[in-house]
C-alpha atoms as a PDB file:
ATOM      1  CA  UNK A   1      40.217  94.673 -79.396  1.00  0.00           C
ATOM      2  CA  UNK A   2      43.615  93.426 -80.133  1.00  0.00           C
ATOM      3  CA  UNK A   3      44.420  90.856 -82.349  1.00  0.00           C
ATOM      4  CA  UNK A   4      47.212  88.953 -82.961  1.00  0.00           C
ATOM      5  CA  UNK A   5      49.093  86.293 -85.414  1.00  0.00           C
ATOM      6  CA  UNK A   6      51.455  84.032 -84.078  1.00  0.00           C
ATOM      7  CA  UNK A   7      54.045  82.322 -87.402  1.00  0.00           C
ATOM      8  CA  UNK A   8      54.983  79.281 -86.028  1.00  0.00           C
ATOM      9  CA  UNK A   9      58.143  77.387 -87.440  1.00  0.00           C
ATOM     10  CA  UNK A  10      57.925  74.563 -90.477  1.00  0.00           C
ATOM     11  CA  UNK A  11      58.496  71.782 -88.478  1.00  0.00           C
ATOM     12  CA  UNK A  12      56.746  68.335 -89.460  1.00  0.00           C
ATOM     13  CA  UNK A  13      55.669  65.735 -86.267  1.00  0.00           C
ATOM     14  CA  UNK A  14      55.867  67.923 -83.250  1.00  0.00           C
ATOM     15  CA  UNK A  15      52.836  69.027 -81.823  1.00  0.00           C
ATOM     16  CA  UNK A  16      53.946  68.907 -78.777  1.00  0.00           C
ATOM     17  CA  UNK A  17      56.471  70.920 -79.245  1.00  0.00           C
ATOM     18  CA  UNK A  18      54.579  73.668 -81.624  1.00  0.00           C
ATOM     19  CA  UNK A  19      51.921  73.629 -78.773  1.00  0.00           C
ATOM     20  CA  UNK A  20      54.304  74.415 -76.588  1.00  0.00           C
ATOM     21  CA  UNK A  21      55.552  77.631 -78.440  1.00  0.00           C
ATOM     22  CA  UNK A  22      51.685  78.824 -78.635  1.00  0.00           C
ATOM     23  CA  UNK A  23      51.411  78.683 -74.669  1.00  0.00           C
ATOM     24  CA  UNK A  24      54.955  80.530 -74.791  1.00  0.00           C
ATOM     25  CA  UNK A  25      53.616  83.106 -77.184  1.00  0.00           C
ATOM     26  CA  UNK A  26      49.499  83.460 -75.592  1.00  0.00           C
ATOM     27  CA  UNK A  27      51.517  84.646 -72.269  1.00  0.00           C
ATOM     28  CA  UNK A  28      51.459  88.312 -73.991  1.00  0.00           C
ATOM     29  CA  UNK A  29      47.783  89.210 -73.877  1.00  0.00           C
ATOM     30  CA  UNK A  30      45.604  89.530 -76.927  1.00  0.00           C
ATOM     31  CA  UNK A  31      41.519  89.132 -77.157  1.00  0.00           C
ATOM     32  CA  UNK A  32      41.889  87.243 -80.226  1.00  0.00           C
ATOM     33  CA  UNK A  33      44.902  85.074 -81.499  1.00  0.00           C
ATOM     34  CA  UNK A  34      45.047  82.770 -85.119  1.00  0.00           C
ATOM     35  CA  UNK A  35      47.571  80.344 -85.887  1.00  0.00           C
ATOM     36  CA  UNK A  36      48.609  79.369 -89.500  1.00  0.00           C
ATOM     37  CA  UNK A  37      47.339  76.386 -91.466  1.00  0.00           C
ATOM     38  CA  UNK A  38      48.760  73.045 -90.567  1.00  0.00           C
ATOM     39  CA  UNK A  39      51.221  74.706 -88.279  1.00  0.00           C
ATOM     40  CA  UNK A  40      51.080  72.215 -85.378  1.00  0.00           C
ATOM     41  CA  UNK A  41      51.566  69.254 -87.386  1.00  0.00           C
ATOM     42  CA  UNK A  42      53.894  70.691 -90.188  1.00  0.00           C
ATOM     43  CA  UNK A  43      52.346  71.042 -93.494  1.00  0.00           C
ATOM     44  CA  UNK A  44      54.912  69.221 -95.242  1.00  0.00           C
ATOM     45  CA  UNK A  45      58.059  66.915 -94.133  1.00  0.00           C
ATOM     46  CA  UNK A  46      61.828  68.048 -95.364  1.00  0.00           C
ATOM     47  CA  UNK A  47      61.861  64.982 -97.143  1.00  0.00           C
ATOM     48  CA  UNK A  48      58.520  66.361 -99.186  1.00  0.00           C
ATOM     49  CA  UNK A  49      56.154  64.305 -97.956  1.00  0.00           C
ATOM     50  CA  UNK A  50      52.635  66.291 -97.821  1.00  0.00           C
ATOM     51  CA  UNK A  51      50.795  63.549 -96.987  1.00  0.00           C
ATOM     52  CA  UNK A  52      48.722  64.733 -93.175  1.00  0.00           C
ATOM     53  CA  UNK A  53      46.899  61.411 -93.127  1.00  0.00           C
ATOM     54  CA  UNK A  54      49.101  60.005 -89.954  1.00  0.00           C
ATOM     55  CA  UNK A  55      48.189  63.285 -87.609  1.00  0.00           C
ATOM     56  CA  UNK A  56      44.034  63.148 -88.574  1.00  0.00           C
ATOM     57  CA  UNK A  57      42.229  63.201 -84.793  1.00  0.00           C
ATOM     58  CA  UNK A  58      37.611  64.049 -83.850  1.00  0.00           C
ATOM     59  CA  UNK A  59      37.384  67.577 -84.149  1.00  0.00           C
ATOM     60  CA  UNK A  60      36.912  66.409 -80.231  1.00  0.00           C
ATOM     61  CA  UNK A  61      40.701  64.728 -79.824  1.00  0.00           C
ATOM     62  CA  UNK A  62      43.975  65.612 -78.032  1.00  0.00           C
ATOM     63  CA  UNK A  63      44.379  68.404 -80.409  1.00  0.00           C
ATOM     64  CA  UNK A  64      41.572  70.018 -80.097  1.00  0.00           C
ATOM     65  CA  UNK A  65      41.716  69.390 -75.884  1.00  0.00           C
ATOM     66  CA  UNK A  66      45.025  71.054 -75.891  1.00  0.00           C
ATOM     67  CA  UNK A  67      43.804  74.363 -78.015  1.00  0.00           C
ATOM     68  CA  UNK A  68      40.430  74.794 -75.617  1.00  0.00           C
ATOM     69  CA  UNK A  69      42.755  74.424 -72.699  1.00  0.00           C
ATOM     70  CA  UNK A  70      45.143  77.213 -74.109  1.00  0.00           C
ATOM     71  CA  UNK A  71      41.835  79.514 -74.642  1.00  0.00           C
ATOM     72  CA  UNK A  72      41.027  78.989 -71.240  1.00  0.00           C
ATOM     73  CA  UNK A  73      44.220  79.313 -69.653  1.00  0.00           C
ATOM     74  CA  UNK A  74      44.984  82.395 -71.295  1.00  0.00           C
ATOM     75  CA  UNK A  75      41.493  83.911 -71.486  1.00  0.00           C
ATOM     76  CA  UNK A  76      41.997  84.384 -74.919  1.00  0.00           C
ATOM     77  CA  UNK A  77      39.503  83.524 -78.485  1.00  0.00           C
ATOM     78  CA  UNK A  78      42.145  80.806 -80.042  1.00  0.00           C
ATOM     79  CA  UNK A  79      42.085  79.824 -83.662  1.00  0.00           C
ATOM     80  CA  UNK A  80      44.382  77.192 -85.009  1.00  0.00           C
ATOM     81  CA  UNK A  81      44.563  74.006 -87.213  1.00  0.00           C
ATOM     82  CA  UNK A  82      43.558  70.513 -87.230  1.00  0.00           C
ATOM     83  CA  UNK A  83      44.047  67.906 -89.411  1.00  0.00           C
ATOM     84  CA  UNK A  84      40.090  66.127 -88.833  1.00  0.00           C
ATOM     85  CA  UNK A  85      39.127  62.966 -89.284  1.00  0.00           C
ATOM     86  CA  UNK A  86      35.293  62.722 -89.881  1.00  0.00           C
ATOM     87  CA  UNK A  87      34.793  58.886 -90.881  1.00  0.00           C
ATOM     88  CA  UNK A  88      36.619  58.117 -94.061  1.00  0.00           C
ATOM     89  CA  UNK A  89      37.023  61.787 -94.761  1.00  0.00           C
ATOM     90  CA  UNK A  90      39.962  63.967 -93.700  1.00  0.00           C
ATOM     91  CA  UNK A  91      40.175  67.341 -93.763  1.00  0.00           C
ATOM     92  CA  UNK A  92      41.994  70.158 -93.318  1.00  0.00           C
ATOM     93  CA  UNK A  93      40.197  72.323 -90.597  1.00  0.00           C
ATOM     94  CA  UNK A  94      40.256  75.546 -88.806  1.00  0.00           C
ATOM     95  CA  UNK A  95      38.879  75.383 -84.962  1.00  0.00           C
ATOM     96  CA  UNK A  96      37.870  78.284 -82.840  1.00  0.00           C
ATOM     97  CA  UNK A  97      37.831  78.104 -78.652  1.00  0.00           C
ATOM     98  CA  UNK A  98      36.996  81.157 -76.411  1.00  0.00           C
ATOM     99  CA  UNK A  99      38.048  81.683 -73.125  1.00  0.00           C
ATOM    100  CA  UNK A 100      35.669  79.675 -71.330  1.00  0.00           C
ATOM    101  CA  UNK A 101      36.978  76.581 -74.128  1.00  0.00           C
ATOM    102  CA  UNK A 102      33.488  76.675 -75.950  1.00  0.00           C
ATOM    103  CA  UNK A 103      34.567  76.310 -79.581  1.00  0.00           C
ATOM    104  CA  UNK A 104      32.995  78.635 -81.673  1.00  0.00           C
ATOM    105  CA  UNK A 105      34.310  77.888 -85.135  1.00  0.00           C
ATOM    106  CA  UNK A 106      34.904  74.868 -87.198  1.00  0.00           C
ATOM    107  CA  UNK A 107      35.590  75.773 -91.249  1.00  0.00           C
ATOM    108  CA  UNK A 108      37.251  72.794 -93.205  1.00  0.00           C
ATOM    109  CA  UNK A 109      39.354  74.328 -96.168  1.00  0.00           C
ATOM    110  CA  UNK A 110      36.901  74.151 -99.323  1.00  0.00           C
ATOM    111  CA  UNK A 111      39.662  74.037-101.810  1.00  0.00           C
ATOM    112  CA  UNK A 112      42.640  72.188-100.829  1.00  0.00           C
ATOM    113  CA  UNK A 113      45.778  72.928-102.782  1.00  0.00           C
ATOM    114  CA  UNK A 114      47.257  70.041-105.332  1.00  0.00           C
ATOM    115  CA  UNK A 115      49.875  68.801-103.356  1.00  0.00           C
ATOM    116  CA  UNK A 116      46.929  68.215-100.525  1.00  0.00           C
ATOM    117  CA  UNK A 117      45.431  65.351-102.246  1.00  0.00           C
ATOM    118  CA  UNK A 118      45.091  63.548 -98.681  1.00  0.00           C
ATOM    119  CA  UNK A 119      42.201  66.225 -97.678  1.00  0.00           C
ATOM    120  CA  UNK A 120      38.544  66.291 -98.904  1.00  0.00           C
ATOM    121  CA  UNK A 121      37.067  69.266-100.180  1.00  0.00           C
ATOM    122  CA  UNK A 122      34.937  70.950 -97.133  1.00  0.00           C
ATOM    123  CA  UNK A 123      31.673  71.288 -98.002  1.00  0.00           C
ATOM    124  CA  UNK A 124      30.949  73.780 -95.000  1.00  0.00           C
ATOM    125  CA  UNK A 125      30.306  77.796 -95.680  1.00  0.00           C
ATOM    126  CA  UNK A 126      32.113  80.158 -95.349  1.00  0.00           C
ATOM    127  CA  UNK A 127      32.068  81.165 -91.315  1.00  0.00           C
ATOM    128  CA  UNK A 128      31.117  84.242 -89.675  1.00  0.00           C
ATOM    129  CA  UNK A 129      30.943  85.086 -85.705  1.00  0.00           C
ATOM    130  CA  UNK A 130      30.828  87.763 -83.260  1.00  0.00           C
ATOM    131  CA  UNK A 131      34.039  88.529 -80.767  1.00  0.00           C
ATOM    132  CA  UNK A 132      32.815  91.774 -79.117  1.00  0.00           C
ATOM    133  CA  UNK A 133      32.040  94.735 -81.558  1.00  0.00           C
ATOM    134  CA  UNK A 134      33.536  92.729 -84.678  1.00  0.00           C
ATOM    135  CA  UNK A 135      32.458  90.634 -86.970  1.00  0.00           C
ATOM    136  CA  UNK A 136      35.117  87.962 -88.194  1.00  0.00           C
ATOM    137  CA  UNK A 137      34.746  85.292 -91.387  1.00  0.00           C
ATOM    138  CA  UNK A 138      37.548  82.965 -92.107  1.00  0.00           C
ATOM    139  CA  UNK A 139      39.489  81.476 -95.419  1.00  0.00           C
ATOM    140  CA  UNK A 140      42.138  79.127 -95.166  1.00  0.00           C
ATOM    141  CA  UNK A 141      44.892  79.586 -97.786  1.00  0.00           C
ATOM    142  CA  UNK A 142      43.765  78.280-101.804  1.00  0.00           C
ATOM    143  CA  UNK A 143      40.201  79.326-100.204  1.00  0.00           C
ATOM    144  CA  UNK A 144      41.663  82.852-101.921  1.00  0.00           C
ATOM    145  CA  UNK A 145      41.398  82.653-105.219  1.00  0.00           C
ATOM    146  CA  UNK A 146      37.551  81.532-104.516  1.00  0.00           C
ATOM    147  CA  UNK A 147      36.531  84.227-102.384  1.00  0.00           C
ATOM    148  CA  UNK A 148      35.494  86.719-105.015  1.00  0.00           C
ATOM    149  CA  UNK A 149      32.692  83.649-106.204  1.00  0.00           C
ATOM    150  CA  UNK A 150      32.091  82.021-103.119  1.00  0.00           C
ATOM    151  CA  UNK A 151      32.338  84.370-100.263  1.00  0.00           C
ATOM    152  CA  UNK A 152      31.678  88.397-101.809  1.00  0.00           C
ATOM    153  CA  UNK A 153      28.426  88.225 -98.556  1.00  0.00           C
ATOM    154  CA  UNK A 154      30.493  87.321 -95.926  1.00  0.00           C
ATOM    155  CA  UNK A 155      33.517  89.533 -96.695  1.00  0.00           C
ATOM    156  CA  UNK A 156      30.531  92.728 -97.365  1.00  0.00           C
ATOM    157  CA  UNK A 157      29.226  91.687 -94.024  1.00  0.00           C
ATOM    158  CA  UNK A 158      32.654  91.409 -92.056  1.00  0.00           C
ATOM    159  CA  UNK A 159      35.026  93.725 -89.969  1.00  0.00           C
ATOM    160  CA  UNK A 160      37.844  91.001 -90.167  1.00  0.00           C
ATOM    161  CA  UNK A 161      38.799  88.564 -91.992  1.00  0.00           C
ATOM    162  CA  UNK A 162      41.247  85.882 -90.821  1.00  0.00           C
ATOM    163  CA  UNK A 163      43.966  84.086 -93.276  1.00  0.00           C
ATOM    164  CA  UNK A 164      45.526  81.130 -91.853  1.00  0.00           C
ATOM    165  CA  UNK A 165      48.695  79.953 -94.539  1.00  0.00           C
ATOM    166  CA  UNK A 166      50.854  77.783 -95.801  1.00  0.00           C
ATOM    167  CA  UNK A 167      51.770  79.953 -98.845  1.00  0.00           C
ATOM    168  CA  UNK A 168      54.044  78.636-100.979  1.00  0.00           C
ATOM    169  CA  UNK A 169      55.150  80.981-104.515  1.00  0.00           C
ATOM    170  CA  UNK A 170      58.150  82.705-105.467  1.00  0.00           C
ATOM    171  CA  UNK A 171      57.837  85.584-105.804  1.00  0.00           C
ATOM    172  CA  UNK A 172      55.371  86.096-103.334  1.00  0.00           C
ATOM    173  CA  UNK A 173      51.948  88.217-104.339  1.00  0.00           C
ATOM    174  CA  UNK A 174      50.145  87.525-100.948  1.00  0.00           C
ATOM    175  CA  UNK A 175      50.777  90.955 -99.538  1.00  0.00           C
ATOM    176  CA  UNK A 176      49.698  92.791-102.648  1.00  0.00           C
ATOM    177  CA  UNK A 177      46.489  90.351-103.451  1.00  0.00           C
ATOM    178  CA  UNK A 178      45.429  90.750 -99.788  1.00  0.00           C
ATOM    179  CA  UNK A 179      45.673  94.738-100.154  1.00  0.00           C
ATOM    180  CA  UNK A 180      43.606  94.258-103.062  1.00  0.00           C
ATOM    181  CA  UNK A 181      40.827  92.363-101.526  1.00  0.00           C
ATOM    182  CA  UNK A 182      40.962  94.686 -98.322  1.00  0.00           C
ATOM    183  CA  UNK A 183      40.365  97.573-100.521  1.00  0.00           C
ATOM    184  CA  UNK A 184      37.540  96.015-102.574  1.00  0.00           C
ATOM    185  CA  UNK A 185      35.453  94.502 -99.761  1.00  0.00           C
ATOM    186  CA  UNK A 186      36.787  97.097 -96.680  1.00  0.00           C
ATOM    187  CA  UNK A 187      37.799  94.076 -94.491  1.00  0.00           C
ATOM    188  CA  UNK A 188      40.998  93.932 -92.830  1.00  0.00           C
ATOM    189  CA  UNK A 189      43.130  91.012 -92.794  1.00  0.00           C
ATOM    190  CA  UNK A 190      44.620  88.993 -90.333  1.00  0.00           C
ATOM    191  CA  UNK A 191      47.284  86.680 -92.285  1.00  0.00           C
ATOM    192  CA  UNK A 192      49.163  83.830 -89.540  1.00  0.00           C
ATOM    193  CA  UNK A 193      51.547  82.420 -92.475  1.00  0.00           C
ATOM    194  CA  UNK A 194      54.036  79.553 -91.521  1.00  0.00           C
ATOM    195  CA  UNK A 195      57.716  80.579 -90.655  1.00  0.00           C
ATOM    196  CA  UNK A 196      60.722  79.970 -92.035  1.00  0.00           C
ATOM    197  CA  UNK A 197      61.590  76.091 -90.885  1.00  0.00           C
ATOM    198  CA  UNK A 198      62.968  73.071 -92.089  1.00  0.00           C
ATOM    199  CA  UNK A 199      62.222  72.510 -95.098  1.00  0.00           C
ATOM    200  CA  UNK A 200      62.940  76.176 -96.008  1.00  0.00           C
ATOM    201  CA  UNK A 201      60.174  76.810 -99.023  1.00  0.00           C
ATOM    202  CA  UNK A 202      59.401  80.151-101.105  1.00  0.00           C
ATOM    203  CA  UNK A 203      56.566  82.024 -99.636  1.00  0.00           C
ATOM    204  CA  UNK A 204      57.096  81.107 -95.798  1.00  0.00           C
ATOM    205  CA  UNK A 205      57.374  83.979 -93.274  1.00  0.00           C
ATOM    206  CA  UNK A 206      56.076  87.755 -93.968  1.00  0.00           C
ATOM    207  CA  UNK A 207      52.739  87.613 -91.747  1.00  0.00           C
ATOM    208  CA  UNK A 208      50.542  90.918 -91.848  1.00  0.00           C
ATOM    209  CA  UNK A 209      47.489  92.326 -90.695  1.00  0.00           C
ATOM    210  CA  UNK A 210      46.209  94.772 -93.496  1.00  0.00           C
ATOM    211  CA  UNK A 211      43.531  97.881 -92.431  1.00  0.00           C
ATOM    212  CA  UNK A 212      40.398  97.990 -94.195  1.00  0.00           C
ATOM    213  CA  UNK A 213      42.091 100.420 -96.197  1.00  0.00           C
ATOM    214  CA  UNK A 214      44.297  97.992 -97.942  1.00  0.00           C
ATOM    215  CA  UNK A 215      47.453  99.146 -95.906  1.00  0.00           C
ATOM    216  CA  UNK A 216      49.748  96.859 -94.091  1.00  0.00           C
ATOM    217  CA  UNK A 217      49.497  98.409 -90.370  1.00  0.00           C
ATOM    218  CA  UNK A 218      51.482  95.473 -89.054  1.00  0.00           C
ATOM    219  CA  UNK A 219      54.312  92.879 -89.945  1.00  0.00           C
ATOM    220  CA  UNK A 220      55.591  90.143 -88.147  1.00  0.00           C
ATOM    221  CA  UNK A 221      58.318  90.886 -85.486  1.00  0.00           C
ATOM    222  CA  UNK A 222      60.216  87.842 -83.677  1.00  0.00           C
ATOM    223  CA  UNK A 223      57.508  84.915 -84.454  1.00  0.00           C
ATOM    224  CA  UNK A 224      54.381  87.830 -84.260  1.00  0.00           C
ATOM    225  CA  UNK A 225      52.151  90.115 -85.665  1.00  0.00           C
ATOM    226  CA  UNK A 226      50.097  92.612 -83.214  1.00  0.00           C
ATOM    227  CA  UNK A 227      47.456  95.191 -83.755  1.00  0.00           C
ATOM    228  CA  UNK A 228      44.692  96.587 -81.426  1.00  0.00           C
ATOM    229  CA  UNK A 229      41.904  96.795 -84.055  1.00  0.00           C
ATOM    230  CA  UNK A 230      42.696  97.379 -87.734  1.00  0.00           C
ATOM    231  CA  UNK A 231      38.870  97.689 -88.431  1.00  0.00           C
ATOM    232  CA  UNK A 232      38.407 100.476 -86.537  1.00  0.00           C
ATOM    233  CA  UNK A 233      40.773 102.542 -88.935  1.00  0.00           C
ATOM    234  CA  UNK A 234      37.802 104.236 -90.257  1.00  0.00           C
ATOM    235  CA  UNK A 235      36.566 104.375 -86.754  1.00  0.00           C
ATOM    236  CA  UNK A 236      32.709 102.461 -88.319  1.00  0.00           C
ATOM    237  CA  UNK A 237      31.546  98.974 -87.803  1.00  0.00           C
ATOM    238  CA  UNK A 238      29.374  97.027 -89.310  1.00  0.00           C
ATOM    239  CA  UNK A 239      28.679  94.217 -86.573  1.00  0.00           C
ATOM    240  CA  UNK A 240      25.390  94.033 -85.203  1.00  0.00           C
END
């Protein structure tokens, strides 16, 4: 099963032209593909605005259209990021599509970070579904410092986890705290992190995908990260 992450730019107000660099990018095949956090809208403006409010859509809207129609163009399980609008409430959300442009997956972040004070706290579990012989859950970001609390079944229970991000931190611990967690709950990693853009921010760039043995197997090359199945290092499985 090959997965892949794709690290979009920081650019704020161009879906269009983000979604065009995912239907660029799904053209080399993979089974399963994640996009990072906010990374079709921009997660924050060069002028420092984080405020998402403006791009909120249905979980059913053009956004969410245009990432089933990817999946199905490209035979290919999608995951990427919408800003939702559910009544009053906004959140910031993670939607799945397979190839046939069922969606599979919604997860709206449970903790949003400080500056994200225009999103409300999901209130959803923690995910986990079936793509072939693995078993994936998802956490978006923040979610990380939770997981040990909120999510220790779901990360026993997985093969993969995927890590959509907007990190921001200087210097940068994501590589050696997802290690860490690999090691502890033997779950690889799939990290899609946001690429260096405008604005240019600490922590941007540096995607991975960590084994189950807490070893980085792959790093981002020109915009992507690739690997066929980093839970099979150990050649076991626990789906079912």
């Amino acid at each position: 099963m090959r997965v892949s992450a794709l690290e979009l730019p920081a650019v704020f107000d161009d879906v269009a032209g983000q979604l065009e660099r995912v239907d660029r990018a799904l053209s080399n095949k993979s089974d399963l593909v994640l996009l990072p956090e906010a990374s079709l809208t921009g997660y924050v403006s060069v002028e420092g605005d984080y405020d998402l409010t403006r791009f909120a859509e249905d979980a059913e809207g053009e956004t969410a259209s245009a990432l089933r129609a990817l999946a199905r163009k490209h035979r290919v399980h999608l995951v990427g990021p919408l800003v939702e609008r559910d009544g009053e409430r906004v959140y910031n959300t993670m939607l799945g599509f397979d190839p046939e442009g069922r969606r599979f997956l919604r997860y709206r972040k449970r903790h949003p970070w400080d500056p994200e004070t225009w999103a409300t706290e999901g209130a959803l579990p923690y995910p986990t579904f079936a793509i072939g012989a693995r078993l994936f859950t998802l956490a978006i970001c923040f979610d990380v410092h939770f997981l040990d609390v909120e999510a220790a079944r779901e990360l026993v229970l997985a093969d993969v986890l995927l890590f959509p991000s907007a990190w921001v931190e200087e210097p940068d611990t994501r590589a050696t705290m997802l290690c860490a967690l690999a090691r502890k709950y033997d779950v690889a990693i799939v990290n899609a992190n946001w690429g260096v853009g405008a604005p240019r921010i600490a922590g941007q760039g540096g995607s991975m995908i960590v084994s189950r043995e807490g070893e980085i197997v792959a790093r981002v090359v020109d915009g992507r990260v690739d690997h066929d199945d980093p839970a099979a290092i150990r050649g076991k499985s626990r789906s079912s």
